[in-house]
N, C-alpha and C. Protein backbone atom coordinates (compact mmCIF):
# COMPACT_ATOMS: atom_id res chain seq x y z
N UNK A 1 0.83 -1.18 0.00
CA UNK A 1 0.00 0.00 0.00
C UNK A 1 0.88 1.25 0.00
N UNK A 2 2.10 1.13 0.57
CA UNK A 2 2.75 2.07 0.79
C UNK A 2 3.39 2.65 -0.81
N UNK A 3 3.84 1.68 -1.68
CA UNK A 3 4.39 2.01 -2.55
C UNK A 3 3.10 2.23 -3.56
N UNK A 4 1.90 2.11 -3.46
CA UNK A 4 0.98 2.91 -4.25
C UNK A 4 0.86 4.21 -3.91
N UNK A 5 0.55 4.67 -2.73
CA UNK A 5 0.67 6.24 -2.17
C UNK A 5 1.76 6.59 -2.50
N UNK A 6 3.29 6.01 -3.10
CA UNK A 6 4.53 6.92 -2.97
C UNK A 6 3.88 7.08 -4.65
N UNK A 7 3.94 5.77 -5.44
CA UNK A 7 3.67 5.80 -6.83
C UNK A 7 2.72 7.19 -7.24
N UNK A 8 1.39 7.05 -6.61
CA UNK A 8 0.63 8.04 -7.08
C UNK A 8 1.09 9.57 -6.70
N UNK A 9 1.60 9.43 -5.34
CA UNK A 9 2.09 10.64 -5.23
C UNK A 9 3.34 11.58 -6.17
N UNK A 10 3.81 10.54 -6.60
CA UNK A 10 5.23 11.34 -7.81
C UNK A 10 4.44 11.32 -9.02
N UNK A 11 3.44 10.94 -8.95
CA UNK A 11 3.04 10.97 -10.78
C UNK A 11 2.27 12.36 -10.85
N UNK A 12 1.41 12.99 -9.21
CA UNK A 12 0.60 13.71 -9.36
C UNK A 12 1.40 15.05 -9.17
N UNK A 13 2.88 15.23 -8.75
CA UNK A 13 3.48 16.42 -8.02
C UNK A 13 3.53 17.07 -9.51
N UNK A 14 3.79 17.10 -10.48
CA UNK A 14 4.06 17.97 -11.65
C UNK A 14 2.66 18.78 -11.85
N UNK A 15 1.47 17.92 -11.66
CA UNK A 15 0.36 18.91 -11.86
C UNK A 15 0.06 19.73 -10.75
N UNK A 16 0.06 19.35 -9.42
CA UNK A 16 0.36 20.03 -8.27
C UNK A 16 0.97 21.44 -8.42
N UNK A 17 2.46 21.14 -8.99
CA UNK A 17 3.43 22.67 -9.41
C UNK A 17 2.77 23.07 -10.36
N UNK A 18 2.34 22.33 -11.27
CA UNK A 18 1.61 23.15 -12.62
C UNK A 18 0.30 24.02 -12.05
N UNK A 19 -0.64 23.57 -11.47
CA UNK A 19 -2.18 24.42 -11.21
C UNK A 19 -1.73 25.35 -10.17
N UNK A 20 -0.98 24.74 -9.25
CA UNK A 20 -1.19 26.16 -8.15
C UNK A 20 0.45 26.79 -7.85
N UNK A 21 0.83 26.46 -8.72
CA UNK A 21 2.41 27.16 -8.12
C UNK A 21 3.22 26.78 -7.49
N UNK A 22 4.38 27.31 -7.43
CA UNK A 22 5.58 26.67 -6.36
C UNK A 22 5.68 26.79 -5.24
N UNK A 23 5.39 28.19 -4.57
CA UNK A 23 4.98 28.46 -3.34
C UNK A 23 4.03 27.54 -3.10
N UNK A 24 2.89 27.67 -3.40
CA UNK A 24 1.61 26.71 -2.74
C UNK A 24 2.03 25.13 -3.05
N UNK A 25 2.46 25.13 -3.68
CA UNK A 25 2.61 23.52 -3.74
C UNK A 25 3.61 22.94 -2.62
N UNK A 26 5.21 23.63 -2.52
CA UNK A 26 5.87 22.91 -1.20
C UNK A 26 5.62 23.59 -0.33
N UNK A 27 4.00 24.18 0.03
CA UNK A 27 3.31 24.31 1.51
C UNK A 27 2.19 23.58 1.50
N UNK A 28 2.03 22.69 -0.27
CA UNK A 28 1.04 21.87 0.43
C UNK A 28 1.61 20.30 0.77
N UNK A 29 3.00 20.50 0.23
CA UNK A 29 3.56 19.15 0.15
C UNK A 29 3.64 18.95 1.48
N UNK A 30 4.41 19.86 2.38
CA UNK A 30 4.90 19.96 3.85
C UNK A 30 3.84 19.71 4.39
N UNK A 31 2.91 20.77 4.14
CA UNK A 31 1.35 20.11 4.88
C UNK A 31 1.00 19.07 5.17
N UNK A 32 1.34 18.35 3.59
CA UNK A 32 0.91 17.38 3.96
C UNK A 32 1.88 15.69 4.61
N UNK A 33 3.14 16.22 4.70
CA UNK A 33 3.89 15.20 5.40
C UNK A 33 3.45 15.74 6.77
N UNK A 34 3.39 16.57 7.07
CA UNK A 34 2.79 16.83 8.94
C UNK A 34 1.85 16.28 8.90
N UNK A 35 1.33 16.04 8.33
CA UNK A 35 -0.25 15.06 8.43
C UNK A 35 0.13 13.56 8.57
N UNK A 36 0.65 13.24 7.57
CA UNK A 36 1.09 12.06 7.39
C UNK A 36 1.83 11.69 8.45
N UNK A 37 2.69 11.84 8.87
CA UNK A 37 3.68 12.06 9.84
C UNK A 37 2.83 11.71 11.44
N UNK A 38 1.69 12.88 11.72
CA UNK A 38 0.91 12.86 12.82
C UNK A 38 0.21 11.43 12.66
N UNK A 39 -0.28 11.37 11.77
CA UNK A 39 -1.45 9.74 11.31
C UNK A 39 -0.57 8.51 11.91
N UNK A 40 1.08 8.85 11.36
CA UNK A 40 1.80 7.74 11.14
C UNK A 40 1.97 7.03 12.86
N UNK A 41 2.57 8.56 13.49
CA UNK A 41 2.28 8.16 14.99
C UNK A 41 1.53 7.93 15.57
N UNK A 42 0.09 8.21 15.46
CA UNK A 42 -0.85 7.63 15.89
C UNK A 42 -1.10 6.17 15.85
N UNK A 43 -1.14 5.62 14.73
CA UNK A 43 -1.20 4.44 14.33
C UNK A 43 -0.06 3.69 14.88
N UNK A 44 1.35 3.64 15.01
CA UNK A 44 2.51 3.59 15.93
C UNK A 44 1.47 3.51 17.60
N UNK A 45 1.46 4.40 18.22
CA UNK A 45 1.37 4.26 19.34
C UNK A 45 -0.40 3.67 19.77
N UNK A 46 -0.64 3.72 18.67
CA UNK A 46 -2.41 2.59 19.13
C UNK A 46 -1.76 1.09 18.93
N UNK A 47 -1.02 0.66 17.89
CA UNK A 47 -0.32 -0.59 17.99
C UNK A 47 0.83 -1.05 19.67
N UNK A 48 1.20 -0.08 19.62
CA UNK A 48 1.74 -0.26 21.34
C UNK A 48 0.81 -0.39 21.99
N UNK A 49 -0.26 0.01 22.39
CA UNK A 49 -0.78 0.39 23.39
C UNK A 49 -1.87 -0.99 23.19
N UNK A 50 -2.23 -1.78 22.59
CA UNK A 50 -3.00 -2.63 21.92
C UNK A 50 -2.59 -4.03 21.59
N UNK A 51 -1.42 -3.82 21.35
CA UNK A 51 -0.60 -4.77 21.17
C UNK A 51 -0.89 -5.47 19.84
N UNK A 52 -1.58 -4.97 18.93
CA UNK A 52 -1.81 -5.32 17.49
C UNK A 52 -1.04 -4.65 16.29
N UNK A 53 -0.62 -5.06 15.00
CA UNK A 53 -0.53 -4.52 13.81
C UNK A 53 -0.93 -4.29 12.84
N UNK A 54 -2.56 -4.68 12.71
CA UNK A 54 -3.27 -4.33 11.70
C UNK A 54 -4.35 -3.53 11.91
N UNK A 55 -4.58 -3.04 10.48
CA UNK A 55 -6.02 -1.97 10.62
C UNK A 55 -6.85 -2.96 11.50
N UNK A 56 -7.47 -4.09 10.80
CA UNK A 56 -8.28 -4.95 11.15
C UNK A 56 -8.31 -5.15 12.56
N UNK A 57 -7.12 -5.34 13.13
CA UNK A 57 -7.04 -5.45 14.96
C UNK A 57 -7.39 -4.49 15.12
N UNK A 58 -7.17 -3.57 15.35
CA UNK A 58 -7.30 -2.14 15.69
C UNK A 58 -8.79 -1.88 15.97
N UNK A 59 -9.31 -2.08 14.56
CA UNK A 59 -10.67 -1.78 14.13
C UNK A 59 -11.88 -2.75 15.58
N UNK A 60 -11.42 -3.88 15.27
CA UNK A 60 -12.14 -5.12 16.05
C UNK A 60 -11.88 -4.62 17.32
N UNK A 61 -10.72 -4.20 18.15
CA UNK A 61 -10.44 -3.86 19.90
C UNK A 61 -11.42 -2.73 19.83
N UNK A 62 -11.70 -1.74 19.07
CA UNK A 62 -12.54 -0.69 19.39
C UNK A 62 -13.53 -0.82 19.30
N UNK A 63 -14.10 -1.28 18.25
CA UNK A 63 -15.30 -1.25 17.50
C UNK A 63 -15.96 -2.60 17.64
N UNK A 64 -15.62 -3.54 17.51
CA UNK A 64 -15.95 -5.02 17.35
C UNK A 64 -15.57 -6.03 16.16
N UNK A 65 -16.27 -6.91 15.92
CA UNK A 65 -15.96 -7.59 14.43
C UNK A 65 -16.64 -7.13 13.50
N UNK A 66 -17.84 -6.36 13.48
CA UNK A 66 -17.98 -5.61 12.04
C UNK A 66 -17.24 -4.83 11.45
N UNK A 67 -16.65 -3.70 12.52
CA UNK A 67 -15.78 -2.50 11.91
C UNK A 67 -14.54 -3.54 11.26
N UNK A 68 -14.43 -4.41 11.66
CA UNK A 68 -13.07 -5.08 11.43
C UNK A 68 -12.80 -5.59 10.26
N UNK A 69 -14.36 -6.52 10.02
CA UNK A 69 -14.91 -6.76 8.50
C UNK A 69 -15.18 -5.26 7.74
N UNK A 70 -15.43 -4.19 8.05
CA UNK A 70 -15.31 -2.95 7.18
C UNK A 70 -14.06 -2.39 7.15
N UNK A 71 -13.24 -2.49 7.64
CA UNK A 71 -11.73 -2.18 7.86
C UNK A 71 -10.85 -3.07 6.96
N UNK A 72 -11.13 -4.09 6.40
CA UNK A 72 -10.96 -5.21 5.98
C UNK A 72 -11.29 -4.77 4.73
N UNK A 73 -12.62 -4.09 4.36
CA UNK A 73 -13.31 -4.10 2.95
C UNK A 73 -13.14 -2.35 2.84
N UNK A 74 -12.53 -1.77 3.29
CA UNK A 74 -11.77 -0.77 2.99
C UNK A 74 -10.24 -0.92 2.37
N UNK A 75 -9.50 -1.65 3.01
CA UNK A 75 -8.46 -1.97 2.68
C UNK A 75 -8.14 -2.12 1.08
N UNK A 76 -9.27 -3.31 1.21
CA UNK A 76 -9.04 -4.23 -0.07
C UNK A 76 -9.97 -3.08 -1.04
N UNK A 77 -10.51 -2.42 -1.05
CA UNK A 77 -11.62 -1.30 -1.74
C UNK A 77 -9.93 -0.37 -1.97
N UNK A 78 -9.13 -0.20 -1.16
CA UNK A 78 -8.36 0.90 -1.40
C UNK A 78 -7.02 0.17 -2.12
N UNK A 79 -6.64 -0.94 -2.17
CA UNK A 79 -5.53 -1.46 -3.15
C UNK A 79 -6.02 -1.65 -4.15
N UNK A 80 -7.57 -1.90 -4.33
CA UNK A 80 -7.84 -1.85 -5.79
C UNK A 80 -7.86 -1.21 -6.74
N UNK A 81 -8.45 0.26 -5.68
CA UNK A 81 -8.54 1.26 -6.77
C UNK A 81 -6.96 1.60 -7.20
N UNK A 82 -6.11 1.44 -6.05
CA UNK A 82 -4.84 2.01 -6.82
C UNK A 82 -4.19 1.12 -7.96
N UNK A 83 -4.63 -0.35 -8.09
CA UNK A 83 -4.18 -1.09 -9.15
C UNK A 83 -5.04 -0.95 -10.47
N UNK A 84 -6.08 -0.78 -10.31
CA UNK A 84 -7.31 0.27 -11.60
C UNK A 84 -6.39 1.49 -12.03
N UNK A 85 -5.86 2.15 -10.81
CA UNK A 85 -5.29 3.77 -11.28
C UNK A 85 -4.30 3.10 -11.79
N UNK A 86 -3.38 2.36 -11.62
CA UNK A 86 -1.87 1.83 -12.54
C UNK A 86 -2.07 1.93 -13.98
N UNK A 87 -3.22 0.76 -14.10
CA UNK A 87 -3.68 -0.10 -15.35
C UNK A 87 -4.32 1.09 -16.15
N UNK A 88 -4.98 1.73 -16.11
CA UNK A 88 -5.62 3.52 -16.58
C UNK A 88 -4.77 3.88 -16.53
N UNK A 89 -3.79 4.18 -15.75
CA UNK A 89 -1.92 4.64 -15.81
C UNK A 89 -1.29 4.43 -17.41
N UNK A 90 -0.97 3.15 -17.47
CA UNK A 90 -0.14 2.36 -17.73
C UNK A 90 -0.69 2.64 -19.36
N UNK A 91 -2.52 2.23 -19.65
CA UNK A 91 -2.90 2.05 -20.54
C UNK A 91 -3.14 3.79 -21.26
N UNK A 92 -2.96 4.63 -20.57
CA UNK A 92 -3.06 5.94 -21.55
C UNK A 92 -1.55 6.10 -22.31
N UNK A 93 -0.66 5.59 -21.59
CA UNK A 93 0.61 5.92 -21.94
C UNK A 93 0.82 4.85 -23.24
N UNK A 94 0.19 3.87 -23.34
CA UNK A 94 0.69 2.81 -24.74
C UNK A 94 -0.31 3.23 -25.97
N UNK A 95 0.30 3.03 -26.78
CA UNK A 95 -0.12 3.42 -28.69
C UNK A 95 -1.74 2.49 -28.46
């Protein structure tokens, strides 16, 4: 998952600089690693504190076994779309 968010993220930074500029763009880039960054620790220290490593654990200690099964069908809802975005990627770029 990780290397789809890096993937999509370098393909999208040129239009980023292109629509809103250079200034606004590495204040939205920064923006948005402080975000990322804050999320990242969070998720870090709910796995300590829980003693789990997945969304799915996570989801189930709080919530129960549904969120866990929706945590689950988020996941898999969110690697798909990024392998759809590849393949739409991949396929505008060939003759």
């Amino acid at each position: 998952m990780l290397a789809t968010c890096i993937g999509i993220g370098i393909i999208t930074l040129p239009y980023l600089a292109a629509t809103n500029g250079i200034v606004l763009s590495v204040i939205l880039i920064v923006f948005g690693a402080f975000v990322s960054y804050f999320c990242a620790m969070l998720l870090v220290e709910c796995a300590e504190k829980i003693g789990k490593s997945r969304y799915e654990d996570f989801a189930e200690h709080c919530w129960g076994i549904k969120m866990a099964k929706f945590a689950g069908l988020c996941n898999i809802s969110t690697l798909l779309g990024g392998v759809i975005s590849y393949i739409v990627f991949i396929k505008s770029l060939t003759p």
